[in-house]
PDB file of N, CA and C in Angstrom:
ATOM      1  N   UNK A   1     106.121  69.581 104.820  1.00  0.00           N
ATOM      2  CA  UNK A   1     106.719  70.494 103.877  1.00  0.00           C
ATOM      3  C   UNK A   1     107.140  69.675 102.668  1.00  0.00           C
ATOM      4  N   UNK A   2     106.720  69.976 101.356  1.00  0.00           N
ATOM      5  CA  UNK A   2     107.440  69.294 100.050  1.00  0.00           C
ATOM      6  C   UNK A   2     108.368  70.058  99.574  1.00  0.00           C
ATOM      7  N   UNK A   3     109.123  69.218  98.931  1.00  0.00           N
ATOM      8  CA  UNK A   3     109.871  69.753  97.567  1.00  0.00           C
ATOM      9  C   UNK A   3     110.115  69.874  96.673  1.00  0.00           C
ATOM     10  N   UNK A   4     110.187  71.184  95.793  1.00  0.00           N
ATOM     11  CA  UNK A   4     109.523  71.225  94.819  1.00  0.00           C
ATOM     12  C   UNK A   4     111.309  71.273  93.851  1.00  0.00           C
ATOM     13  N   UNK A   5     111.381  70.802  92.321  1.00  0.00           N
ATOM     14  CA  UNK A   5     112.683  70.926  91.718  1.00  0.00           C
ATOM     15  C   UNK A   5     111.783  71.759  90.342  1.00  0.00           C
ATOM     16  N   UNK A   6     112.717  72.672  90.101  1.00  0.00           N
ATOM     17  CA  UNK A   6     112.073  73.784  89.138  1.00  0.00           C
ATOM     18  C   UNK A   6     113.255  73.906  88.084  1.00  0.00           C
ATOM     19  N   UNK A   7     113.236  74.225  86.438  1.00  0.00           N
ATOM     20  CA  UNK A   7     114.048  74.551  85.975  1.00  0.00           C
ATOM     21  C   UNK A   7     113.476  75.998  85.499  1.00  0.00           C
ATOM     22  N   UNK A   8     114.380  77.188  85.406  1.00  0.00           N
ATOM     23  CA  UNK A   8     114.626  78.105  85.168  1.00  0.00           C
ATOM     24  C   UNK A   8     115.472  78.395  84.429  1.00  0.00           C
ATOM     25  N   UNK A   9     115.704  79.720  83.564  1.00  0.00           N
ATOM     26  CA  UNK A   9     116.192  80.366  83.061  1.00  0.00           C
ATOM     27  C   UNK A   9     117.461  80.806  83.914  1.00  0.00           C
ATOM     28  N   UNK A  10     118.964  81.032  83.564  1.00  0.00           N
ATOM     29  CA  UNK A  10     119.659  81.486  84.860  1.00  0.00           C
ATOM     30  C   UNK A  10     119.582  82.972  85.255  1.00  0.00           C
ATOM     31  N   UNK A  11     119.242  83.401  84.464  1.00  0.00           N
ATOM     32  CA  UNK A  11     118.982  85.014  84.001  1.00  0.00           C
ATOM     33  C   UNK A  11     118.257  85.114  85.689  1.00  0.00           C
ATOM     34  N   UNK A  12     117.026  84.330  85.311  1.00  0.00           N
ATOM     35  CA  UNK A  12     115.745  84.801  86.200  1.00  0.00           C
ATOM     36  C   UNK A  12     116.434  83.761  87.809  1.00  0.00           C
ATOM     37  N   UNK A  13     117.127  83.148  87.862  1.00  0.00           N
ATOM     38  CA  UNK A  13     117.831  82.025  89.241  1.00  0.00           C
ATOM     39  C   UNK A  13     118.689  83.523  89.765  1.00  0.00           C
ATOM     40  N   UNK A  14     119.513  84.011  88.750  1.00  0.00           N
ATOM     41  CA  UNK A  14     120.445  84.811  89.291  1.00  0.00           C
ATOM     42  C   UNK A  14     119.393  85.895  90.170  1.00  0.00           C
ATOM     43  N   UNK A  15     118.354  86.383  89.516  1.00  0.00           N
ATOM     44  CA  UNK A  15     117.832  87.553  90.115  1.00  0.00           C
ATOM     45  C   UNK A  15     116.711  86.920  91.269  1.00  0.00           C
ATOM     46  N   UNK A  16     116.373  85.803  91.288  1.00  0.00           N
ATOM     47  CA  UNK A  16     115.547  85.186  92.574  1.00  0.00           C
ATOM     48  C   UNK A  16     116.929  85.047  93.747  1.00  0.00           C
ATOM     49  N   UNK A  17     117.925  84.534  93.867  1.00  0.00           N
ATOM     50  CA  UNK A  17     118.811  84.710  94.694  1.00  0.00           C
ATOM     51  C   UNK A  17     119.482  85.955  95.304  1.00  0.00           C
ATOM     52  N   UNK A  18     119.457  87.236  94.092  1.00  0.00           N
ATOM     53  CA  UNK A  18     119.355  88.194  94.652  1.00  0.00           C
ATOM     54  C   UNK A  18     118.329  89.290  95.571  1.00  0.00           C
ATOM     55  N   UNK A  19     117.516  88.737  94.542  1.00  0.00           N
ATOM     56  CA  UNK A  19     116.523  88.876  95.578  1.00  0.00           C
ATOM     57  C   UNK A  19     116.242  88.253  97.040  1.00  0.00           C
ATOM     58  N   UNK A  20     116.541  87.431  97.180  1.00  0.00           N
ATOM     59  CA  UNK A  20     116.493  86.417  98.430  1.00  0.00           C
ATOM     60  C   UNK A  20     117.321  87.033  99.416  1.00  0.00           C
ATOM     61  N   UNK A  21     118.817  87.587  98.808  1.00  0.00           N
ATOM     62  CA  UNK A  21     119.571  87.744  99.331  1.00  0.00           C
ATOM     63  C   UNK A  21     119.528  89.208  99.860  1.00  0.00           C
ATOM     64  N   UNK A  22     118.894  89.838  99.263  1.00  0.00           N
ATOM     65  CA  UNK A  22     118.601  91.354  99.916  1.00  0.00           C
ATOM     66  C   UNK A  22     117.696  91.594 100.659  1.00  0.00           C
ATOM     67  N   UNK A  23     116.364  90.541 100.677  1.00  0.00           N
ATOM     68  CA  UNK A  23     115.276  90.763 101.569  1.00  0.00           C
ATOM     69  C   UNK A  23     115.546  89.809 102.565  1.00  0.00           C
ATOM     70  N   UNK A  24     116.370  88.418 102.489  1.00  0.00           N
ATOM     71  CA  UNK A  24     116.171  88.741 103.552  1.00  0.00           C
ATOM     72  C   UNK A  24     117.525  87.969 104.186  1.00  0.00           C
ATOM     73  N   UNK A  25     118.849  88.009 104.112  1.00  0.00           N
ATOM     74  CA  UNK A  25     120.363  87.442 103.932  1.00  0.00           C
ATOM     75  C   UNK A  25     120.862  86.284 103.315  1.00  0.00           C
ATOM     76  N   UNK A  26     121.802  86.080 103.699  1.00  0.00           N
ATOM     77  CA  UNK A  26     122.039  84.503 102.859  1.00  0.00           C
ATOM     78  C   UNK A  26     121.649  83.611 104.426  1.00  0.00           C
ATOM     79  N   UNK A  27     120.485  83.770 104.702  1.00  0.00           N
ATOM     80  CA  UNK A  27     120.363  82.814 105.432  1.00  0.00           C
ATOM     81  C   UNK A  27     119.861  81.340 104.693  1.00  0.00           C
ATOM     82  N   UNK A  28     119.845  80.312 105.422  1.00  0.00           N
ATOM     83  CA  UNK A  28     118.945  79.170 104.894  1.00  0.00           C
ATOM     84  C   UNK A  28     117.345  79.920 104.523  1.00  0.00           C
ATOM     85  N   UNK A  29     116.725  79.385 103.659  1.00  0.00           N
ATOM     86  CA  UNK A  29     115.458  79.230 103.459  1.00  0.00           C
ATOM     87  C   UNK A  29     115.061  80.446 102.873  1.00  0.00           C
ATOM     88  N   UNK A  30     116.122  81.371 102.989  1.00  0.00           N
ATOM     89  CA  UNK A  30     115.895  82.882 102.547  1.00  0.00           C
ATOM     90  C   UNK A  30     115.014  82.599 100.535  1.00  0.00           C
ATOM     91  N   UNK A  31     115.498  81.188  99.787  1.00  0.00           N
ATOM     92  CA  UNK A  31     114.421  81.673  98.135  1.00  0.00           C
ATOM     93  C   UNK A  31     112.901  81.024  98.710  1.00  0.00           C
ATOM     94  N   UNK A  32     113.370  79.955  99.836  1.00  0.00           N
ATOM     95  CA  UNK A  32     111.813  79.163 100.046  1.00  0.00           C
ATOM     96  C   UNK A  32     111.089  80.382 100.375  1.00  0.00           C
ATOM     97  N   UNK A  33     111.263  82.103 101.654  1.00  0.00           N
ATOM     98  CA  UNK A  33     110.788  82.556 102.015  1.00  0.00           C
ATOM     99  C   UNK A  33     110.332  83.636 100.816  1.00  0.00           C
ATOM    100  N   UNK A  34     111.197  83.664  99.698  1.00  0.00           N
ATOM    101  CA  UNK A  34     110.664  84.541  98.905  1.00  0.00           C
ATOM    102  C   UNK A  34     109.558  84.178  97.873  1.00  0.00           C
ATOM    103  N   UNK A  35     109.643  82.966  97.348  1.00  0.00           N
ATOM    104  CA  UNK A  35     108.717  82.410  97.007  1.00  0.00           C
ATOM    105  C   UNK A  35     107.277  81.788  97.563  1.00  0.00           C
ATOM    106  N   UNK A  36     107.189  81.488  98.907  1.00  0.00           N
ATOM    107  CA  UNK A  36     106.328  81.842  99.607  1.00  0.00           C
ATOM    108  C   UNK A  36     105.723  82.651  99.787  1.00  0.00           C
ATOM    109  N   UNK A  37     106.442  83.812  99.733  1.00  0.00           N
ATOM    110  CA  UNK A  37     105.993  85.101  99.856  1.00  0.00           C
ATOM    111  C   UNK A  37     105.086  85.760  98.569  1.00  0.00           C
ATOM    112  N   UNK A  38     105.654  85.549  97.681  1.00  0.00           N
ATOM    113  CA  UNK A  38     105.495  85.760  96.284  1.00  0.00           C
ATOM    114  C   UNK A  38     104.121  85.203  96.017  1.00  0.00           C
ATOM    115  N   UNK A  39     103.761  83.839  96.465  1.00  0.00           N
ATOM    116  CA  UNK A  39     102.665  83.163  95.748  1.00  0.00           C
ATOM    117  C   UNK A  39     101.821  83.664  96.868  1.00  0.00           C
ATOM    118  N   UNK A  40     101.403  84.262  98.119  1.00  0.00           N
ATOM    119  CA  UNK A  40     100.783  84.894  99.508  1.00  0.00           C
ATOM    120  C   UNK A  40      99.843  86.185  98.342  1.00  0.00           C
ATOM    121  N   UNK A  41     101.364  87.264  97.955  1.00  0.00           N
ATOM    122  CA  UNK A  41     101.106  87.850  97.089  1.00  0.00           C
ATOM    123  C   UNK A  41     100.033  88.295  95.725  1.00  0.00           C
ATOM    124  N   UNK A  42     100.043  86.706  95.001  1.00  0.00           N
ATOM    125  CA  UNK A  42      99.060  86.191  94.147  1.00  0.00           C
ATOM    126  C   UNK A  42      98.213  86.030  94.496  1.00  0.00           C
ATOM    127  N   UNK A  43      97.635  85.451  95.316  1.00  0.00           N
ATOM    128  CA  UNK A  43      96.975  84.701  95.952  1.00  0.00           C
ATOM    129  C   UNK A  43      96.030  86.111  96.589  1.00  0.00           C
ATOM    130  N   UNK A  44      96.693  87.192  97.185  1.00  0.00           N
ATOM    131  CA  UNK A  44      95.643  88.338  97.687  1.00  0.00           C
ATOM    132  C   UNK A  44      95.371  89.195  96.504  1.00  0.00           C
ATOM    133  N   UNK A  45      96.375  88.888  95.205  1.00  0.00           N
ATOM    134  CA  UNK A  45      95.767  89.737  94.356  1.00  0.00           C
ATOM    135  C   UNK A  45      94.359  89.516  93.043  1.00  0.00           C
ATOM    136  N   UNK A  46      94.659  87.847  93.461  1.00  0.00           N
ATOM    137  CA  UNK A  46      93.683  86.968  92.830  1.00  0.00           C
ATOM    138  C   UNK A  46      92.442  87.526  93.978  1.00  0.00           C
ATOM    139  N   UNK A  47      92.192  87.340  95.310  1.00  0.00           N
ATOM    140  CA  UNK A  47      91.278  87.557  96.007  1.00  0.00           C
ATOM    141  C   UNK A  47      90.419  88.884  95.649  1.00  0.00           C
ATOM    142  N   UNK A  48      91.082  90.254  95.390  1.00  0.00           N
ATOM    143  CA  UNK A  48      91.096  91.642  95.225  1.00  0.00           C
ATOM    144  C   UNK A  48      90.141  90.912  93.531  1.00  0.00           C
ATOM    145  N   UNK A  49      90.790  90.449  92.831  1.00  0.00           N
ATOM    146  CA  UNK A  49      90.080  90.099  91.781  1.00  0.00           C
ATOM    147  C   UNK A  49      89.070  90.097  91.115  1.00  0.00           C
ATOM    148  N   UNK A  50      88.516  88.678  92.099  1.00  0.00           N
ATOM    149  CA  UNK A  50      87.209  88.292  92.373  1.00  0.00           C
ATOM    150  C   UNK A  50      86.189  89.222  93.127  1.00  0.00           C
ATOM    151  N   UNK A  51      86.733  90.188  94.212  1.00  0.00           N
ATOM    152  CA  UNK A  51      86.182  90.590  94.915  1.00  0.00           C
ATOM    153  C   UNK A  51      85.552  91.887  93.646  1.00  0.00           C
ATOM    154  N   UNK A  52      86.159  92.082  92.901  1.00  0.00           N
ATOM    155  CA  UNK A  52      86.192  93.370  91.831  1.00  0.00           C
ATOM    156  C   UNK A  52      84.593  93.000  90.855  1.00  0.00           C
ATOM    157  N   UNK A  53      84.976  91.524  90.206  1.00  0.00           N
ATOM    158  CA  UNK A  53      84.323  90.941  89.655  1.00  0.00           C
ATOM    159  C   UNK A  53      83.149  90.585  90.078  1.00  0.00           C
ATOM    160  N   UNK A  54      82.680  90.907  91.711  1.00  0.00           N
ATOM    161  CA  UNK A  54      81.676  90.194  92.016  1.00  0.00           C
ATOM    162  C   UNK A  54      80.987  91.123  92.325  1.00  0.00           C
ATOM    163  N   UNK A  55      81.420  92.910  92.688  1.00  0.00           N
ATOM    164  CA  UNK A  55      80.690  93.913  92.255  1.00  0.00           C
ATOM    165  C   UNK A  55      80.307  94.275  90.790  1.00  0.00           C
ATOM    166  N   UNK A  56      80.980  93.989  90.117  1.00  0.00           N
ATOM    167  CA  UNK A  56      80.530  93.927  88.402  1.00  0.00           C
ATOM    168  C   UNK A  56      79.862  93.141  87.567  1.00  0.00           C
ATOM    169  N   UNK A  57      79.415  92.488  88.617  1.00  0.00           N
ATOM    170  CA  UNK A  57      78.320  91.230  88.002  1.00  0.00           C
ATOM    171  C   UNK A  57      77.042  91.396  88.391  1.00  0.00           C
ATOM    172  N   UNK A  58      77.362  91.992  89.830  1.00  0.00           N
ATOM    173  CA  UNK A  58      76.344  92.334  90.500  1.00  0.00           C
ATOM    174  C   UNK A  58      75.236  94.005  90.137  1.00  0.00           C
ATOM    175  N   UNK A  59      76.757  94.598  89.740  1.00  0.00           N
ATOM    176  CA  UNK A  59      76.056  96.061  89.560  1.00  0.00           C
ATOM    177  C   UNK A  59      76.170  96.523  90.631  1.00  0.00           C
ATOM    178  N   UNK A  60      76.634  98.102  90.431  1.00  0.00           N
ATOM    179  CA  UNK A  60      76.270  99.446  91.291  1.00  0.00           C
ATOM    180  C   UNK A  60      74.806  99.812  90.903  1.00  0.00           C
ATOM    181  N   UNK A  61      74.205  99.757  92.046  1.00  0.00           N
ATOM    182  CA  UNK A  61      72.882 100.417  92.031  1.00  0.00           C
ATOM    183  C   UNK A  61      72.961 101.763  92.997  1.00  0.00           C
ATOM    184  N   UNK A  62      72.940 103.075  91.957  1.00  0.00           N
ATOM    185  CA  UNK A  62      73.023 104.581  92.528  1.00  0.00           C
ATOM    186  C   UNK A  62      72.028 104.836  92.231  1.00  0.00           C
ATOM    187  N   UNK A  63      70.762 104.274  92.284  1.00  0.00           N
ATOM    188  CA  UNK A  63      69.413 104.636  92.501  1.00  0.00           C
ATOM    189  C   UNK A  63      68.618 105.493  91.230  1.00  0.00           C
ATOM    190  N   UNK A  64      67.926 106.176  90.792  1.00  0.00           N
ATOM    191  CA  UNK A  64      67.164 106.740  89.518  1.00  0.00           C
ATOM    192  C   UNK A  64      68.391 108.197  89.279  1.00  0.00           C
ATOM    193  N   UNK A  65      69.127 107.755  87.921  1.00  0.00           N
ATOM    194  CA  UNK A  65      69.299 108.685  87.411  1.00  0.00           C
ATOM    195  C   UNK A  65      68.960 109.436  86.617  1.00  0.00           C
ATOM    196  N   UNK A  66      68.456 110.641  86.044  1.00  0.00           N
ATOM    197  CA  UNK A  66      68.214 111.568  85.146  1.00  0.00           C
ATOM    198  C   UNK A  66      69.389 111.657  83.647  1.00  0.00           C
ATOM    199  N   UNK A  67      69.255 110.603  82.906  1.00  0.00           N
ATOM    200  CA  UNK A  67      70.531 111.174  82.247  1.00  0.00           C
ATOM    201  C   UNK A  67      70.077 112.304  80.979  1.00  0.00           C
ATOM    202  N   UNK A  68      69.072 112.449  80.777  1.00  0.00           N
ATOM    203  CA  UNK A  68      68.763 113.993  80.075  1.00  0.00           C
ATOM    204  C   UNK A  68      68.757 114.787  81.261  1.00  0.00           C
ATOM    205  N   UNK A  69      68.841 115.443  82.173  1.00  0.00           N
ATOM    206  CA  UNK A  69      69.133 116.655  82.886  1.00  0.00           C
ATOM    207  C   UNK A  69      70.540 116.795  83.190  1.00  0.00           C
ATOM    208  N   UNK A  70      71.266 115.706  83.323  1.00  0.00           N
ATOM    209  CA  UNK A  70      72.649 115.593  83.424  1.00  0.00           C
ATOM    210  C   UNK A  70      73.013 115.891  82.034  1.00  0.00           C
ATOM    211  N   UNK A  71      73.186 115.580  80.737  1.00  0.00           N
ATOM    212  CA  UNK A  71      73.405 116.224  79.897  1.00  0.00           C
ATOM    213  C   UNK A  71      73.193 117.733  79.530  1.00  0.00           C
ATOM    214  N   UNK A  72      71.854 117.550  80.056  1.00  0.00           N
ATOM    215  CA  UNK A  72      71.291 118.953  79.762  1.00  0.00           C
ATOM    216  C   UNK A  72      72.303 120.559  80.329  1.00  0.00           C
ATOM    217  N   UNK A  73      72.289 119.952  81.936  1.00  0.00           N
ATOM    218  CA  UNK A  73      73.739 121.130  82.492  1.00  0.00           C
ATOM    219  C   UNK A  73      74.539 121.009  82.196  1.00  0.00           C
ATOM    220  N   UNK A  74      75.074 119.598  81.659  1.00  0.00           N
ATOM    221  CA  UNK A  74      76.627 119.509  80.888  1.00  0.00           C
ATOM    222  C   UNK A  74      76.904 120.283  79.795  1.00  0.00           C
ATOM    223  N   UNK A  75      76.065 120.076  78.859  1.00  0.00           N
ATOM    224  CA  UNK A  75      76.343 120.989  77.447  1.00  0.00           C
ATOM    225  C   UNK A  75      75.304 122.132  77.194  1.00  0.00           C
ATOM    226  N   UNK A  76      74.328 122.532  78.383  1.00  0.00           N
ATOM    227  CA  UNK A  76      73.612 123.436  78.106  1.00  0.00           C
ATOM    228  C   UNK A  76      72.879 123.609  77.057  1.00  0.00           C
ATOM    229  N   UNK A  77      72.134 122.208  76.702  1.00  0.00           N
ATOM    230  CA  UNK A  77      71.462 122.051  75.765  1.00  0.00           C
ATOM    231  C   UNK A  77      69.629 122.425  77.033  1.00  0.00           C
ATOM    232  N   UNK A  78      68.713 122.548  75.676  1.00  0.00           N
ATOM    233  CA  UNK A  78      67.390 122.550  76.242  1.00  0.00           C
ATOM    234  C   UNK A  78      66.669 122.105  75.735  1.00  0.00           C
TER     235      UNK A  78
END
């Protein structure tokens, strides 16, 4: 396990301790667990990300579309 020394804003110390302190008591380890938690967090939303990006690179393939007949019933053109 390392340790890490961080400077912060107190604004944002005051509200990480409260936070700590509501999820999960004033126990020991209660900011290590929130910050742990926090970067778990990132970390699956970074995953969701990529996963987004790697259908959009790739392309949806929905097979032969018609886009004059699809217009065509849309605005009832002929």
């Amino acid at each position: 396990m390392g340790t890490i020394t961080i400077s912060i804003r107190d604004s944002d110390e005051a509200r990480l301790r409260e936070l700590a302190m509501k999820k999960f008591g004033k126990t020991k380890g209660s900011m290590s667990k929130v910050i742990t938690e926090a970067i778990s967090k990132i970390d699956d939303e970074t995953d969701q990300d990529k996963d987004v990006l790697d259908i959009a690179r790739k392309g949806l393939h929905l097979g032969k579309v018609d886009i004059k007949k699809i217009r065509e019933d849309m605005y009832g053109r002929y």
